[in-house]
C-alpha atoms as a PDB file:
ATOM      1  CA  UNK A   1      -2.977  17.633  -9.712  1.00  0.00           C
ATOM      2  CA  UNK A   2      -4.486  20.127  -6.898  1.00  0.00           C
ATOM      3  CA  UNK A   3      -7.898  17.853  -7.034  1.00  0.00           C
ATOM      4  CA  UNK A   4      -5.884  14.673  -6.436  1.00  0.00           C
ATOM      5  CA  UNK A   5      -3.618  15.945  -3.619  1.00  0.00           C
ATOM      6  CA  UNK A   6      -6.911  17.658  -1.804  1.00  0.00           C
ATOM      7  CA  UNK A   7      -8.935  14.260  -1.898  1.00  0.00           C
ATOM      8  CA  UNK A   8      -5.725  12.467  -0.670  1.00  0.00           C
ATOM      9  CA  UNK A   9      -5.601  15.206   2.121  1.00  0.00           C
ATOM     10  CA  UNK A  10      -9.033  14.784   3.389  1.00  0.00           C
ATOM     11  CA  UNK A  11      -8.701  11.227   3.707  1.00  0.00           C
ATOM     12  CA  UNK A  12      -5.935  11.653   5.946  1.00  0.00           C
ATOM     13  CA  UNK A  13      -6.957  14.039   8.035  1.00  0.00           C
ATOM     14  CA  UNK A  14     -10.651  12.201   8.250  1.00  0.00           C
ATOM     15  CA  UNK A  15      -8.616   8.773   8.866  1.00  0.00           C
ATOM     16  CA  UNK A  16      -6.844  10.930  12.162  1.00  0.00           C
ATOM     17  CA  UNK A  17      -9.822  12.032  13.042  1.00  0.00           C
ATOM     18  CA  UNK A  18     -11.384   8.961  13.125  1.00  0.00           C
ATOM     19  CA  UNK A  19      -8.881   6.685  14.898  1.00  0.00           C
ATOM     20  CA  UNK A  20      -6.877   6.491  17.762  1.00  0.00           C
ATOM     21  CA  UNK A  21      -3.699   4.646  16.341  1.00  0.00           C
ATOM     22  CA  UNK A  22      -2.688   4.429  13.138  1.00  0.00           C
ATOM     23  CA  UNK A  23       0.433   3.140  11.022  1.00  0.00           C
ATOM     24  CA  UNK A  24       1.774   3.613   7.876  1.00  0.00           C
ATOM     25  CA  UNK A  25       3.175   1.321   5.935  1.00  0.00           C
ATOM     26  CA  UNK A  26       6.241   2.241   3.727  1.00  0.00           C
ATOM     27  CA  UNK A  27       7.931  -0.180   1.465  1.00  0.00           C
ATOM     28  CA  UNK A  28      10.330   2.463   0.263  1.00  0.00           C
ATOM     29  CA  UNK A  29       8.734   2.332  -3.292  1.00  0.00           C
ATOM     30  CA  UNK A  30       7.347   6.197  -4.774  1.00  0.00           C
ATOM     31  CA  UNK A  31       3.562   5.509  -3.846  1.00  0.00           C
ATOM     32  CA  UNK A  32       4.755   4.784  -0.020  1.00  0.00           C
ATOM     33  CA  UNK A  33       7.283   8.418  -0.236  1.00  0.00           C
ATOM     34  CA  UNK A  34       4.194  10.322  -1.774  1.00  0.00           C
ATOM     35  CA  UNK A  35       1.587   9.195   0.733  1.00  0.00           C
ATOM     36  CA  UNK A  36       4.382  10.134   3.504  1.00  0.00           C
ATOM     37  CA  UNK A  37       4.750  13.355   1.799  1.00  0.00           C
ATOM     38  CA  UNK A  38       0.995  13.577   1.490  1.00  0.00           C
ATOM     39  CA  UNK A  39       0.669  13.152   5.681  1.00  0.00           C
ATOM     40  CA  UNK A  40       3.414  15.839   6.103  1.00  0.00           C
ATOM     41  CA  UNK A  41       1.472  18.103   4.065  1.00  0.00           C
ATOM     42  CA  UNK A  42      -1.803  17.445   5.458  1.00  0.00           C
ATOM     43  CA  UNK A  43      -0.552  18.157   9.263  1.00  0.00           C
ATOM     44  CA  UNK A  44       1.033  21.695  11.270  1.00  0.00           C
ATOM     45  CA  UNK A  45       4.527  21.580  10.832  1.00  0.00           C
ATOM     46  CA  UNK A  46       4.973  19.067   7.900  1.00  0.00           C
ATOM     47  CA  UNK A  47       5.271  15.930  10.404  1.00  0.00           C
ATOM     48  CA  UNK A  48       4.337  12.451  10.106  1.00  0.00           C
ATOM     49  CA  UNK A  49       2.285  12.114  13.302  1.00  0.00           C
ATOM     50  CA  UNK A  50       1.822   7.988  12.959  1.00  0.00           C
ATOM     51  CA  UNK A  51       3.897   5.231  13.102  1.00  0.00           C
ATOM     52  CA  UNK A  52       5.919   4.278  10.095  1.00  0.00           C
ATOM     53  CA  UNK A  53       6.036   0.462   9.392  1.00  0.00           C
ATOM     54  CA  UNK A  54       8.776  -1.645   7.282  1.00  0.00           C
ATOM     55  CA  UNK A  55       8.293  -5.315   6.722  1.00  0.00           C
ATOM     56  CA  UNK A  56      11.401  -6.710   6.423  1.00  0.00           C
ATOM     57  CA  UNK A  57      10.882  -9.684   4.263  1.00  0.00           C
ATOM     58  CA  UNK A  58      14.942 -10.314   4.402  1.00  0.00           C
ATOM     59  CA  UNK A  59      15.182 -10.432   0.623  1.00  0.00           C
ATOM     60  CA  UNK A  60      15.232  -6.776  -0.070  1.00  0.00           C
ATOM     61  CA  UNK A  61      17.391  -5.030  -2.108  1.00  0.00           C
ATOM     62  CA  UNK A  62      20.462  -3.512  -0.468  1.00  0.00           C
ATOM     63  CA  UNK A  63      19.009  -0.029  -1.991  1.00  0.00           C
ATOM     64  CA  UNK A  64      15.817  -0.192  -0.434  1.00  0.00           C
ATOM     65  CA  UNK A  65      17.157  -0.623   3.122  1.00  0.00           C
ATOM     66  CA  UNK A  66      19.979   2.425   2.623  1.00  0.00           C
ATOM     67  CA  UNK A  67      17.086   4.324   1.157  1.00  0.00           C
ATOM     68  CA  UNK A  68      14.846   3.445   4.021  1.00  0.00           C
ATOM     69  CA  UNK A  69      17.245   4.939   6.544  1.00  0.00           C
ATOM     70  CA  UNK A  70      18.073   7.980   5.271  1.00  0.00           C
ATOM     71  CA  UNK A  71      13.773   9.101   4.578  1.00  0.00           C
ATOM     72  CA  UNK A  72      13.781   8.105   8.672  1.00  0.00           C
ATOM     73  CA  UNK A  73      16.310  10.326   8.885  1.00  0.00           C
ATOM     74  CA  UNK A  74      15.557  12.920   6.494  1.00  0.00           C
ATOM     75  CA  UNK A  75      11.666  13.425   8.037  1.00  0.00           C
ATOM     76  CA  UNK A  76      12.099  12.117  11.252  1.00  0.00           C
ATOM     77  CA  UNK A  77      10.044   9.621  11.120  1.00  0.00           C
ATOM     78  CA  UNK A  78       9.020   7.325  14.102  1.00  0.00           C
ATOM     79  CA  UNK A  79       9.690   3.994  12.219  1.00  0.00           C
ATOM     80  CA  UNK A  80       9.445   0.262  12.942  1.00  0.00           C
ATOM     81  CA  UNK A  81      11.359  -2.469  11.652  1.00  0.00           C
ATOM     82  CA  UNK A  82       9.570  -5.518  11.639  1.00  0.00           C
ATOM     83  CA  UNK A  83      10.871  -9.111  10.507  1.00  0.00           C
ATOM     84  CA  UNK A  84       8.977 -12.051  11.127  1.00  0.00           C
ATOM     85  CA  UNK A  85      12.330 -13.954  11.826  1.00  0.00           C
ATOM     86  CA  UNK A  86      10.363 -17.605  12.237  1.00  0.00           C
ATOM     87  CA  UNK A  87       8.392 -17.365   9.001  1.00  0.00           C
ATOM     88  CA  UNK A  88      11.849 -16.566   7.485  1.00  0.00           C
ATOM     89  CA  UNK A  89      13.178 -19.721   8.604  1.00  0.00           C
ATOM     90  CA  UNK A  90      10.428 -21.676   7.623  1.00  0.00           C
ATOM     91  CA  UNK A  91       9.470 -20.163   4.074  1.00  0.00           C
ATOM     92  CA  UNK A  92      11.603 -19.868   0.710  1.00  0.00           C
ATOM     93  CA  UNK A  93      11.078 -17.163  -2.164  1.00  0.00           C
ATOM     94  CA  UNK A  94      10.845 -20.575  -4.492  1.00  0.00           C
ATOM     95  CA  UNK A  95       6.761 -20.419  -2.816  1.00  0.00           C
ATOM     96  CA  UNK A  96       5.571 -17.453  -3.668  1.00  0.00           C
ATOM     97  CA  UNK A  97       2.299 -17.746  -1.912  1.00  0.00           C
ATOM     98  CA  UNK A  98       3.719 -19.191   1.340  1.00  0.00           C
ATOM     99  CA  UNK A  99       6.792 -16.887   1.517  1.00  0.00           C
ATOM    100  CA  UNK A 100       4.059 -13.639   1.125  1.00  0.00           C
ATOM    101  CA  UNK A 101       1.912 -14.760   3.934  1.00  0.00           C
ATOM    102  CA  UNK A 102       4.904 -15.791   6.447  1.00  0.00           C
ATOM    103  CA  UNK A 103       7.176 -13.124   5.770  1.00  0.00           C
ATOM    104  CA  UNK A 104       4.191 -10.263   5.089  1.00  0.00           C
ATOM    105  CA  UNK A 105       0.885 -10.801   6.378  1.00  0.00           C
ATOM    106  CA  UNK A 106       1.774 -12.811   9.207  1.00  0.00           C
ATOM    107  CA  UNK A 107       4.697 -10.166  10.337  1.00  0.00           C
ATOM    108  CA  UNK A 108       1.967  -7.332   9.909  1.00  0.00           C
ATOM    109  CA  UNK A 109      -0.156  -9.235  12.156  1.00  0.00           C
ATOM    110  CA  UNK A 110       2.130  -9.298  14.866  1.00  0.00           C
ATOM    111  CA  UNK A 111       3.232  -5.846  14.456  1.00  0.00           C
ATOM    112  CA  UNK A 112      -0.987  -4.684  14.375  1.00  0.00           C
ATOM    113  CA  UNK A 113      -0.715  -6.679  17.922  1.00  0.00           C
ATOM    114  CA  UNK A 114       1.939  -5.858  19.370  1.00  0.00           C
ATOM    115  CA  UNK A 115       1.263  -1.815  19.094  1.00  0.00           C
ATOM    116  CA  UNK A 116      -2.909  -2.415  18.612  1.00  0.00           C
ATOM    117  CA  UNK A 117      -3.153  -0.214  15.682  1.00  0.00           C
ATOM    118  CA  UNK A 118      -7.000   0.358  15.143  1.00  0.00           C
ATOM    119  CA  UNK A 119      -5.919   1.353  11.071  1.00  0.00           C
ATOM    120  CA  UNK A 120      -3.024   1.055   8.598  1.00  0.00           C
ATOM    121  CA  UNK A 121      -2.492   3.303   6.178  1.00  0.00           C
ATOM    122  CA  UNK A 122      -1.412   2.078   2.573  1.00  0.00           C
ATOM    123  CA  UNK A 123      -0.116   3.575  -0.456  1.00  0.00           C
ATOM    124  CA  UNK A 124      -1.727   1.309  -2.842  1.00  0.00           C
ATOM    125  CA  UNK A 125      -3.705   2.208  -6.214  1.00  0.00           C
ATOM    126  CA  UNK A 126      -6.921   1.332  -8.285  1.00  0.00           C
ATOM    127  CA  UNK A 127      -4.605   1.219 -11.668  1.00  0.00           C
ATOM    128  CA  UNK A 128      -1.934  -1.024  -9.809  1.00  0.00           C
ATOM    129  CA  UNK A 129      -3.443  -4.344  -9.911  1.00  0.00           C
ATOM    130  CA  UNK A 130      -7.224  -5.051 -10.935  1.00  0.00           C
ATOM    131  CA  UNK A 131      -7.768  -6.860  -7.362  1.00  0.00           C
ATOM    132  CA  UNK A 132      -7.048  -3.233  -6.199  1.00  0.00           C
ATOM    133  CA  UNK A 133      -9.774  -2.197  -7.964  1.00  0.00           C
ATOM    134  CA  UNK A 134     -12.313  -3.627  -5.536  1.00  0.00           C
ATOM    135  CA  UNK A 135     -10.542  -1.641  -3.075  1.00  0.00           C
ATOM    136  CA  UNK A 136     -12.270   2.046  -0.962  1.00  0.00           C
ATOM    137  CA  UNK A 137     -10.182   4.692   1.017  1.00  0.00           C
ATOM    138  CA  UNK A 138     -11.513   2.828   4.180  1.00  0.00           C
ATOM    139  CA  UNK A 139     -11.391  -1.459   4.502  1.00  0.00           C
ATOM    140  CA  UNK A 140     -12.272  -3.152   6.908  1.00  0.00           C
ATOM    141  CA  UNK A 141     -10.505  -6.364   8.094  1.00  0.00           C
ATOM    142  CA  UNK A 142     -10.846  -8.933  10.611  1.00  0.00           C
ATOM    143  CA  UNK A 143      -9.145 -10.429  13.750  1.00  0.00           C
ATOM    144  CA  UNK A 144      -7.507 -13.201  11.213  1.00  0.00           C
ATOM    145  CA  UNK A 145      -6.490  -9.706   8.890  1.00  0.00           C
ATOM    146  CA  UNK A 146      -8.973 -11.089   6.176  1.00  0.00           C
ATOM    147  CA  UNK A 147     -10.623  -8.791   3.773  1.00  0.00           C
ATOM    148  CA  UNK A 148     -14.659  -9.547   3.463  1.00  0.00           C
ATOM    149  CA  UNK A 149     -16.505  -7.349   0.930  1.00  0.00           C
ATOM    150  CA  UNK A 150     -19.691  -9.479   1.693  1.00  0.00           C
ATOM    151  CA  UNK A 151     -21.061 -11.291   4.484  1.00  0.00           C
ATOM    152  CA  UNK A 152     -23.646 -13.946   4.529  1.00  0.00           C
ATOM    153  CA  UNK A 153     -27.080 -12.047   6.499  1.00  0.00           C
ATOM    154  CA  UNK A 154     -27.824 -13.572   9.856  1.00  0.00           C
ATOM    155  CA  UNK A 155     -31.102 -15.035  10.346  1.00  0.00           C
ATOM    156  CA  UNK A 156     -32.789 -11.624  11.647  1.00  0.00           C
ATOM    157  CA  UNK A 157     -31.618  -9.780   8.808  1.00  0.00           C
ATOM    158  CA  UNK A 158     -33.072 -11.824   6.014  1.00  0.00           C
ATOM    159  CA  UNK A 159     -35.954 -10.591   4.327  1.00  0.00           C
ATOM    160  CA  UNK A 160     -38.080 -12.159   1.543  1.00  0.00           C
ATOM    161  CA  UNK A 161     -36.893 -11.150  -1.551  1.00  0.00           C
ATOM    162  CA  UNK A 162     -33.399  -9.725  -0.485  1.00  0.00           C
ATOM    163  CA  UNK A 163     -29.750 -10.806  -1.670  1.00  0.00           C
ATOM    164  CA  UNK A 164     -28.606 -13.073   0.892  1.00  0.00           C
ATOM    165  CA  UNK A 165     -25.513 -10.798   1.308  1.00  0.00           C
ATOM    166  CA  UNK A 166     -24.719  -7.824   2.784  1.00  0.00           C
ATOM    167  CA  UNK A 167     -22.263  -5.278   1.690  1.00  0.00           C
ATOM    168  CA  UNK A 168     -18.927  -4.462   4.150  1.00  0.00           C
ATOM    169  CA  UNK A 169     -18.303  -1.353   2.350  1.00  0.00           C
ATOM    170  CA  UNK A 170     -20.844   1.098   1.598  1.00  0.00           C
ATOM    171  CA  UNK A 171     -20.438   3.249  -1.617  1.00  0.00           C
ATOM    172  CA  UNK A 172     -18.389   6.017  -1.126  1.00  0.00           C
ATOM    173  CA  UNK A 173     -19.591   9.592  -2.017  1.00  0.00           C
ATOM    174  CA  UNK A 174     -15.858  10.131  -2.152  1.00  0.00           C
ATOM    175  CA  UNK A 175     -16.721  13.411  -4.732  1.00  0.00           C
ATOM    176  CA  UNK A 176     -18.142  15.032  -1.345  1.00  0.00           C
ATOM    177  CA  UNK A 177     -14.991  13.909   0.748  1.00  0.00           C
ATOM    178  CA  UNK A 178     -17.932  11.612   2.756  1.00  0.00           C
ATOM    179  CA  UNK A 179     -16.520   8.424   3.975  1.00  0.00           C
ATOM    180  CA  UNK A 180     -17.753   5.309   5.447  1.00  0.00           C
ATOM    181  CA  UNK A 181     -14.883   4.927   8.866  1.00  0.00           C
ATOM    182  CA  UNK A 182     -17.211   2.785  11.034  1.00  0.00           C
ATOM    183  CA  UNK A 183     -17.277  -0.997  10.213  1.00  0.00           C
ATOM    184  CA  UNK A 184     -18.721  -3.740  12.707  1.00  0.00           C
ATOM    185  CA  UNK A 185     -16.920  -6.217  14.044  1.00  0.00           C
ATOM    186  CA  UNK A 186     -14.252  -4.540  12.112  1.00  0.00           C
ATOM    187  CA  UNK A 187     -10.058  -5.512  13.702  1.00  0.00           C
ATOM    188  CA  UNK A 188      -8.987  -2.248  11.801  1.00  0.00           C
ATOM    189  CA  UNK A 189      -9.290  -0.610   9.349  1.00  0.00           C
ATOM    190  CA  UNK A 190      -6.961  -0.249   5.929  1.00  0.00           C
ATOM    191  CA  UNK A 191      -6.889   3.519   4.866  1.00  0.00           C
ATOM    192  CA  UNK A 192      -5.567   4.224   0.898  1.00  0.00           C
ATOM    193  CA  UNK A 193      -5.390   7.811   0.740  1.00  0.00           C
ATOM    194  CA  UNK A 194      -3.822   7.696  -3.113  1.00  0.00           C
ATOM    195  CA  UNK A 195      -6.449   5.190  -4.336  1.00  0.00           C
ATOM    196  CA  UNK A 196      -7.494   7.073  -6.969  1.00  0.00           C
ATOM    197  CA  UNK A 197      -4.086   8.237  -8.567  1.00  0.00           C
ATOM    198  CA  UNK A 198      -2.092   6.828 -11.127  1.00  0.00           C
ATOM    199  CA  UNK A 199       1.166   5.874 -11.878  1.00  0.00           C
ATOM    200  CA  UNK A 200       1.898   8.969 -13.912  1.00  0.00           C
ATOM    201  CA  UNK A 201       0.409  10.947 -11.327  1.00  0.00           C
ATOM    202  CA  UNK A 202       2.677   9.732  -9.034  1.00  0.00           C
ATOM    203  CA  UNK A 203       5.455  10.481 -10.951  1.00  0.00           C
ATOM    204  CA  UNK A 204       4.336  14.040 -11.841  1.00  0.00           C
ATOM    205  CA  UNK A 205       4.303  14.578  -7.910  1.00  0.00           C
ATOM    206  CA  UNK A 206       7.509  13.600  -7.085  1.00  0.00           C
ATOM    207  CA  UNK A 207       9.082  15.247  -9.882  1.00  0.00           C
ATOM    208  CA  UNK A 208       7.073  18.677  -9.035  1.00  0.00           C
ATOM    209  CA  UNK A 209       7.671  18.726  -5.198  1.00  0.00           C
ATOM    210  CA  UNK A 210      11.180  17.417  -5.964  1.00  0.00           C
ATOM    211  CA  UNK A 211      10.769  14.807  -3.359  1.00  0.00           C
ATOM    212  CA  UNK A 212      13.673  11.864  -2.644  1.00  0.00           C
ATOM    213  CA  UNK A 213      13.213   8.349  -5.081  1.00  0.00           C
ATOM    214  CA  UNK A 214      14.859   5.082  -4.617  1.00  0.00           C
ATOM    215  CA  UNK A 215      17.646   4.976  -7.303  1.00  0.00           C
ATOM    216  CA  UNK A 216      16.307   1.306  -8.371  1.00  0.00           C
ATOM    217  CA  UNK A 217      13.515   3.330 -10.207  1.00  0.00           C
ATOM    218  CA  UNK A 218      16.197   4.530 -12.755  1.00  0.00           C
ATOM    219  CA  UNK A 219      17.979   2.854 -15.924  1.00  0.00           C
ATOM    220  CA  UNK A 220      21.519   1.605 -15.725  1.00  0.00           C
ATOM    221  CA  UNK A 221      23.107  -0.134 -18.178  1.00  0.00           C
ATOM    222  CA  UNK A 222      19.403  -0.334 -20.001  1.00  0.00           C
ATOM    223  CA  UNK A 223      17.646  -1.604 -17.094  1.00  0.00           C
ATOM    224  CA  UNK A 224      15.591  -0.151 -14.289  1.00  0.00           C
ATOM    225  CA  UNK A 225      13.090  -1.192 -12.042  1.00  0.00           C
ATOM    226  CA  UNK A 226       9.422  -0.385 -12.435  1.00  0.00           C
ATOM    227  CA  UNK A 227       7.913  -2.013  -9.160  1.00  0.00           C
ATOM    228  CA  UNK A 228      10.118  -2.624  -6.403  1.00  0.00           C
ATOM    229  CA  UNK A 229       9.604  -6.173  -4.398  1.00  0.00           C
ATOM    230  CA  UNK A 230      11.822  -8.954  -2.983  1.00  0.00           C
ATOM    231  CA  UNK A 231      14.925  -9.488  -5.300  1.00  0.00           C
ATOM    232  CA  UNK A 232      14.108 -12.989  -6.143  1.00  0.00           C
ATOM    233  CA  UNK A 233      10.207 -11.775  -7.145  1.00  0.00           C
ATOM    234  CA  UNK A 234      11.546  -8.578  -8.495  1.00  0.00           C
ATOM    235  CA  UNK A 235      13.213  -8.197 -12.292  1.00  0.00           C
ATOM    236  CA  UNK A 236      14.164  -4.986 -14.209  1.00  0.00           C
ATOM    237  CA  UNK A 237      12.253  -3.864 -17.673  1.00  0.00           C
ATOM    238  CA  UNK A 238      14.205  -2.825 -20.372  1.00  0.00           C
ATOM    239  CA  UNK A 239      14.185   1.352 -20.633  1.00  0.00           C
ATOM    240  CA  UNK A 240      16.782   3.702 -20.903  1.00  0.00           C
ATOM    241  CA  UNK A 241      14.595   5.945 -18.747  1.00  0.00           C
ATOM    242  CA  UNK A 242      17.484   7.661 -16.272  1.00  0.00           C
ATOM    243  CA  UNK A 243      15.835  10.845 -15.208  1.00  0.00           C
ATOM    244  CA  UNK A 244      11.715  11.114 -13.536  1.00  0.00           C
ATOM    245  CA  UNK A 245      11.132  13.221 -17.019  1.00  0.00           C
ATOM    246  CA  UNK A 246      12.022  10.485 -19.196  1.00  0.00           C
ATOM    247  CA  UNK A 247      10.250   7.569 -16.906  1.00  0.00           C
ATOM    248  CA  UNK A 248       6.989   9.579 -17.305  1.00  0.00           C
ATOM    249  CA  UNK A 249       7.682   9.916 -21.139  1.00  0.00           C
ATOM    250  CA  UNK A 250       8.355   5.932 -21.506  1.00  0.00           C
ATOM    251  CA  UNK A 251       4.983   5.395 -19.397  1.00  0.00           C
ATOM    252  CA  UNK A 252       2.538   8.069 -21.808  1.00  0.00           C
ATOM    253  CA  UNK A 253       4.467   5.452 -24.554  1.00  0.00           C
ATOM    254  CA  UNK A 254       4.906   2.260 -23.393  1.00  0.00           C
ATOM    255  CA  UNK A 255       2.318  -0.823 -23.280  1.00  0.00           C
ATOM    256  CA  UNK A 256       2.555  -3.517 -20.135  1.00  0.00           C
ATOM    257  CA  UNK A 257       1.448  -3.586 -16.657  1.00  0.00           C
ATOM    258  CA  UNK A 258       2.973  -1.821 -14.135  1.00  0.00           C
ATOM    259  CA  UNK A 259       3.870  -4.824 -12.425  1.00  0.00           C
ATOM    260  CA  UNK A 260       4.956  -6.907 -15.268  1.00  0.00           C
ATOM    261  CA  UNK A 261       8.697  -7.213 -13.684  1.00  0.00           C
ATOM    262  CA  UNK A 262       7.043  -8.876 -10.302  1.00  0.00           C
ATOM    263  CA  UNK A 263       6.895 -12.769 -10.010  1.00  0.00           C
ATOM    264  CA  UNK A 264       3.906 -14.176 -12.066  1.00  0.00           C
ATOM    265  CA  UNK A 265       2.878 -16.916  -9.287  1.00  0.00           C
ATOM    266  CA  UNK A 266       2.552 -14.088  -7.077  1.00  0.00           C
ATOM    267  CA  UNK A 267       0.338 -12.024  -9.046  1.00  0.00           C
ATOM    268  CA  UNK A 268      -1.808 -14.754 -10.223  1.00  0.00           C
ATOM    269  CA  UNK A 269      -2.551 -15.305  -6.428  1.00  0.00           C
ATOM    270  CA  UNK A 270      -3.227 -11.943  -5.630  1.00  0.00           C
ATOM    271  CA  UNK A 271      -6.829 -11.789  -5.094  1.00  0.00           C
ATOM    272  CA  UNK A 272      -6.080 -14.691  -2.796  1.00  0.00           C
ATOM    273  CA  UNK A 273      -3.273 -12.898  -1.416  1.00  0.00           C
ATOM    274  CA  UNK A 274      -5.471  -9.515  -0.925  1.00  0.00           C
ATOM    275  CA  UNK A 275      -8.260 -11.743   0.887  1.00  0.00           C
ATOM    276  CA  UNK A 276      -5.807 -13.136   3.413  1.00  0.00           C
ATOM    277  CA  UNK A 277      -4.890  -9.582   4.124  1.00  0.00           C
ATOM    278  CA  UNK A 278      -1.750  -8.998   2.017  1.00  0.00           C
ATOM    279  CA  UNK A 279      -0.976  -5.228   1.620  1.00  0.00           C
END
């Protein structure tokens, strides 16, 4: 676990080095309370030292807001609230896509305007979703918060012979803790310091540095929640799973994505979703 937590740590502390204002997001979930952890840990006097960032899509769980509040609490956190109150007028959970880009990407873009964050910092992993898998510790994305891997060359770049494309992101000697952090023409940047983690790792780090989990994540009555979302996108799995032990057990045993309780639309629309800059 040391080898994951250190890699995490220098990308955090090369992201503050290399930025002027950056903001976490934190969806309450335990890959957005590890990567806070992870910044605490990675900083003198186990502070979060950005600004923390909720998207209030209005269709959260009750359990997700009181958890919310008490980690802002609990760490001190500098947090933001942000609710896109006009896409939530004009959007229903019954559109997956169109609910996602009002009530997410579209409130992220006003909040990245409104305090001109030059990065965001995410909490998202490779094993997650396979879109994610395209994904490096540092993205780059545009003034409309789309996500380009390739760009067409411009006529002075273009030599006989070449790919017609050029690469956004460089490889990543990520083994050496050497980044790529300067993009052209880049809006900001998206930082994912736990990229390379999985969802037993996770696990395994909460339950070691005993750290606070959103009660969702546990069975009741045969139920629990695997992936936290929007309630009407969100359904429980079947597990009797009620302590972080037994959840890691079930996952070393059980078959399915991680993500198998989340609306299907949505995740068939991901890569789409990703593109557009969903986080």
């Amino acid at each position: 676990m040391d080898k994951f937590v250190q890699r995490s740590v220098s990308v955090i502390r090369e992201a503050k080095a290399s930025y002027k204002n950056i903001g976490v997001l934190f969806s309450t979930g335990k890959d957005s309370v590890c990567l806070l952890d992870l910044i605490r840990k990675s900083f003198p006097g186990g502070v979060v030292p950005f600004k923390v960032i909720h998207l209030d899509t209005g269709e959260k769980f009750p359990e997700i807001y009181e958890f919310r509040d008490m980690i802002a609490k609990k760490w001190n956190l500098d947090m933001i609230v942000s609710r896109n109150e006009e896409g939530m007028k004009e959007t229903s959970p019954d559109k997956p896509f169109e609910c996602c880009m009002k009530r997410k990407t579209e409130n992220l873009k006003k909040v990245v305007e409104k305090y001109k964050f030059d990065a965001l910092m995410l909490g998202i992993r490779r094993d997650e979703h396979y879109i994610r898998n395209l994904e490096r510790y540092f993205s780059p994305r545009d003034k409309t918060m789309q996500w380009h891997i390739v760009r067409p060359k411009t006529e002075e770049e273009k030599r006989e012979g070449d790919s017609d494309f050029v690469y956004q992101q460089n490889v990543e000697l990520s083994g050496w803790n050497l980044f790529q952090t300067d993009f052209l023409d880049a809006h900001h940047i998206r930082i994912h310091p736990i990229l390379h983690w999985t969802e037993i790792d996770v696990w395994e780090y909460v339950r070691d540095q005993k750290l606070p989990i959103n009660p969702l994540y546990f069975a009741k009555n045969g139920k629990r929640y695997r992936s936290l979302g929007c309630k009407p996108c969100t359904k429980p799995i079947d597990s009797n799973a009620s302590t972080i032990d037994e959840i890691i057990e079930e996952l070393q045993t059980k078959k399915g994505e991680e993500r198998e309780g989340r609306c299907q639309d949505k995740e068939q629309i991901m890569r789409k979703l990703r593109a557009l800059g969903y986080c």
